[in-house]
C-alpha atoms as a PDB file:
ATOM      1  CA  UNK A   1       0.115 -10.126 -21.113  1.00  0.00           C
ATOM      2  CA  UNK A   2      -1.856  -9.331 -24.245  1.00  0.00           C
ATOM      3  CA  UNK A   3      -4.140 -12.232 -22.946  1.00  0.00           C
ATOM      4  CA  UNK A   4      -4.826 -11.352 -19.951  1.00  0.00           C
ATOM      5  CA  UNK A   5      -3.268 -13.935 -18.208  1.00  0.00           C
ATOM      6  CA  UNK A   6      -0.505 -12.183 -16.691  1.00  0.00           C
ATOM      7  CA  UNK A   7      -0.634  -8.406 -15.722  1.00  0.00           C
ATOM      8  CA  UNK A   8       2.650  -7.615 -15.682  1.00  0.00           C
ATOM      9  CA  UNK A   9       6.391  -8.977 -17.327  1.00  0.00           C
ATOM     10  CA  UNK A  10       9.732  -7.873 -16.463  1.00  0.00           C
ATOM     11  CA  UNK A  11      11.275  -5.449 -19.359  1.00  0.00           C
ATOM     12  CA  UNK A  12      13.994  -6.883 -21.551  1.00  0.00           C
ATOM     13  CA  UNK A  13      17.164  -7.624 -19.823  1.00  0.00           C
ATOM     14  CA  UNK A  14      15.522  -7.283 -16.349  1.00  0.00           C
ATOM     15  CA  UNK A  15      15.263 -11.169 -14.391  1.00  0.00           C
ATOM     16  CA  UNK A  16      12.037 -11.994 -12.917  1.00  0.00           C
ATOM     17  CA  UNK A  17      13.062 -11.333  -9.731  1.00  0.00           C
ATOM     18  CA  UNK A  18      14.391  -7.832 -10.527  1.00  0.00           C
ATOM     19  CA  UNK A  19      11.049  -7.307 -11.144  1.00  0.00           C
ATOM     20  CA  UNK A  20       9.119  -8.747  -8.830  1.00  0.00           C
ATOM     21  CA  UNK A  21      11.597  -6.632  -6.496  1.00  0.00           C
ATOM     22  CA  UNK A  22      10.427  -3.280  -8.155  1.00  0.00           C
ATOM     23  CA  UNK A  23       7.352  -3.583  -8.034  1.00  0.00           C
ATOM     24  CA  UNK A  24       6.911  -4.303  -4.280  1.00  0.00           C
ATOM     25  CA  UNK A  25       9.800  -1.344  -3.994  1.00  0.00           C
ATOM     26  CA  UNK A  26       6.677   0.912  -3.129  1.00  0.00           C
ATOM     27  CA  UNK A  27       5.275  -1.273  -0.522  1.00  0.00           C
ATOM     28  CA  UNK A  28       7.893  -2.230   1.519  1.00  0.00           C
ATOM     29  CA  UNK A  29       9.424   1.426   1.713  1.00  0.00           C
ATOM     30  CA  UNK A  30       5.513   3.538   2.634  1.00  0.00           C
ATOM     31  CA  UNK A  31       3.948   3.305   5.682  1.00  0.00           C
ATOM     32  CA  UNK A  32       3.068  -0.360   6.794  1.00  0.00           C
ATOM     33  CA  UNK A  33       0.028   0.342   8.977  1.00  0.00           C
ATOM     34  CA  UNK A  34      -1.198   2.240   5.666  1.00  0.00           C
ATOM     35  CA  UNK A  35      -0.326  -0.607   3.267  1.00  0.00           C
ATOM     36  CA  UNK A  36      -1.601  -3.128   5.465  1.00  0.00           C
ATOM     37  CA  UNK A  37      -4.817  -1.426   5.878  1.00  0.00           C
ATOM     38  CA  UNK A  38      -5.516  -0.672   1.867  1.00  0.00           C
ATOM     39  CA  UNK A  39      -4.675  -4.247   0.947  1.00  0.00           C
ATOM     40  CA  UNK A  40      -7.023  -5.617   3.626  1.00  0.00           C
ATOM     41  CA  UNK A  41      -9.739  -3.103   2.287  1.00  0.00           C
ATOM     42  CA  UNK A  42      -8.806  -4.570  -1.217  1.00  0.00           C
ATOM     43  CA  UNK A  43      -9.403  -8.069  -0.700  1.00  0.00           C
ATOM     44  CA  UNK A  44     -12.445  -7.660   2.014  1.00  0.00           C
ATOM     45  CA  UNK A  45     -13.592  -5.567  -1.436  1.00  0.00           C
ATOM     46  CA  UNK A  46     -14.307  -9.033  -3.312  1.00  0.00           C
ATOM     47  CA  UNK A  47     -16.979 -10.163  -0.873  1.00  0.00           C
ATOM     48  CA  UNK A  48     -18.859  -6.661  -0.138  1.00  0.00           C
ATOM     49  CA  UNK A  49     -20.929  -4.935  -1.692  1.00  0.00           C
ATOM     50  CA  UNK A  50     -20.009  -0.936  -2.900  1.00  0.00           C
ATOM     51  CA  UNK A  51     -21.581   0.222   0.704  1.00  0.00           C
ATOM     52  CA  UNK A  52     -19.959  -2.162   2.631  1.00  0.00           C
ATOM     53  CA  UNK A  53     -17.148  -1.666   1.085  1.00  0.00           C
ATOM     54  CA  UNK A  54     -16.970   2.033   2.205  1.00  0.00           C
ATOM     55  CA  UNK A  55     -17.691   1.222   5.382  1.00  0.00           C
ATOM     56  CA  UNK A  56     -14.950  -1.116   5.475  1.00  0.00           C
ATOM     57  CA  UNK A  57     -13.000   1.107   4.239  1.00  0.00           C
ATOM     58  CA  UNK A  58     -13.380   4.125   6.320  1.00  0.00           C
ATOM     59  CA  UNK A  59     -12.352   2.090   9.513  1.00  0.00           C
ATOM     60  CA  UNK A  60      -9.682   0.938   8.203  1.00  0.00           C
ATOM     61  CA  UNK A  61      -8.564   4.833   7.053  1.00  0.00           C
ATOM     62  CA  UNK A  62      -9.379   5.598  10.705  1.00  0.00           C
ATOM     63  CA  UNK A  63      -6.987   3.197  12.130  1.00  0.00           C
ATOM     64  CA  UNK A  64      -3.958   4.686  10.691  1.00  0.00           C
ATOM     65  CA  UNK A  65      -5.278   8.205  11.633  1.00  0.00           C
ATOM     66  CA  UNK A  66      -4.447   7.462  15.497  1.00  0.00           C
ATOM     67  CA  UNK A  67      -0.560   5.622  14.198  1.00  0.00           C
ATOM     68  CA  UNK A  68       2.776   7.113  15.346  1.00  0.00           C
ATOM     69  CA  UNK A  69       3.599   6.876  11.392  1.00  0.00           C
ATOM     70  CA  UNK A  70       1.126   9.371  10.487  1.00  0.00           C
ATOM     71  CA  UNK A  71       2.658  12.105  12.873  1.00  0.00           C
ATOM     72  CA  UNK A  72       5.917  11.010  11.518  1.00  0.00           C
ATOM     73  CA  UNK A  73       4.712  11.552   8.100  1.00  0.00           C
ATOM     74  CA  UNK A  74       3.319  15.084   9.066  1.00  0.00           C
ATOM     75  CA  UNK A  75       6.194  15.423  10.632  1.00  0.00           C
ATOM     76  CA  UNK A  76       8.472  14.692   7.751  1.00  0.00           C
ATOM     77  CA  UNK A  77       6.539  16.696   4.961  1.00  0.00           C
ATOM     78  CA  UNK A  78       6.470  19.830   7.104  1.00  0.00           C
ATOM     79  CA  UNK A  79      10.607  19.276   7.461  1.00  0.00           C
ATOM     80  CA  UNK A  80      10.876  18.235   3.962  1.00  0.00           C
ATOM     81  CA  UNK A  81      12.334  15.006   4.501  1.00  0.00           C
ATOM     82  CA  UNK A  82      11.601  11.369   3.804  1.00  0.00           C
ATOM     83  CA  UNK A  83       9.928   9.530   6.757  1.00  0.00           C
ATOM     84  CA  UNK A  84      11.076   6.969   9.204  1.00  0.00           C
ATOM     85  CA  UNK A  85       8.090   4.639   9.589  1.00  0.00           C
ATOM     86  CA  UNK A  86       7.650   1.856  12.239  1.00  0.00           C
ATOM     87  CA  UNK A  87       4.564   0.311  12.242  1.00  0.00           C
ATOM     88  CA  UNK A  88       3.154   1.948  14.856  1.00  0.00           C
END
């Protein structure tokens, strides 16, 4: 870790795959159209340029803006309750 060769270890006591499980905890359980689109617009960010990568990134934001899972996330903040997404 201190090298830089790894960027992140499981704490003491914890198996590797304990780990590995919480850290993808957060992906698996938020809104897969969302998660899909922010990893795509993190690796198309290697290849592109600050401006391009904007752009890319803007029409990727606007895909999830016409999903079913972001009226079910409006819908489940205003009713203060955890959302239901389905990837669609």
């Amino acid at each position: 870790l201190r090298l830089g060769i790894v960027n992140r270890v499981a704490r003491e006591g914890q198996s590797a795959v304990e780990a590995a499980l919480e850290f993808l905890e957060p992906m698996v359980t938020k809104a897969p159209i969302a998660v899909a689109a922010a990893l795509e617009a993190v690796d198309a960010a290697v290849d592109q340029t600050l401006e391009e990568g904007l752009v890319t990134e803007l029409r990727l934001y606007e895909r999830t803006l016409v999903s079913r899972d972001r009226l079910e996330a409006l819908a489940a903040f205003a009713e203060k309750r955890p959302p239901r997404f389905e990837g669609r």
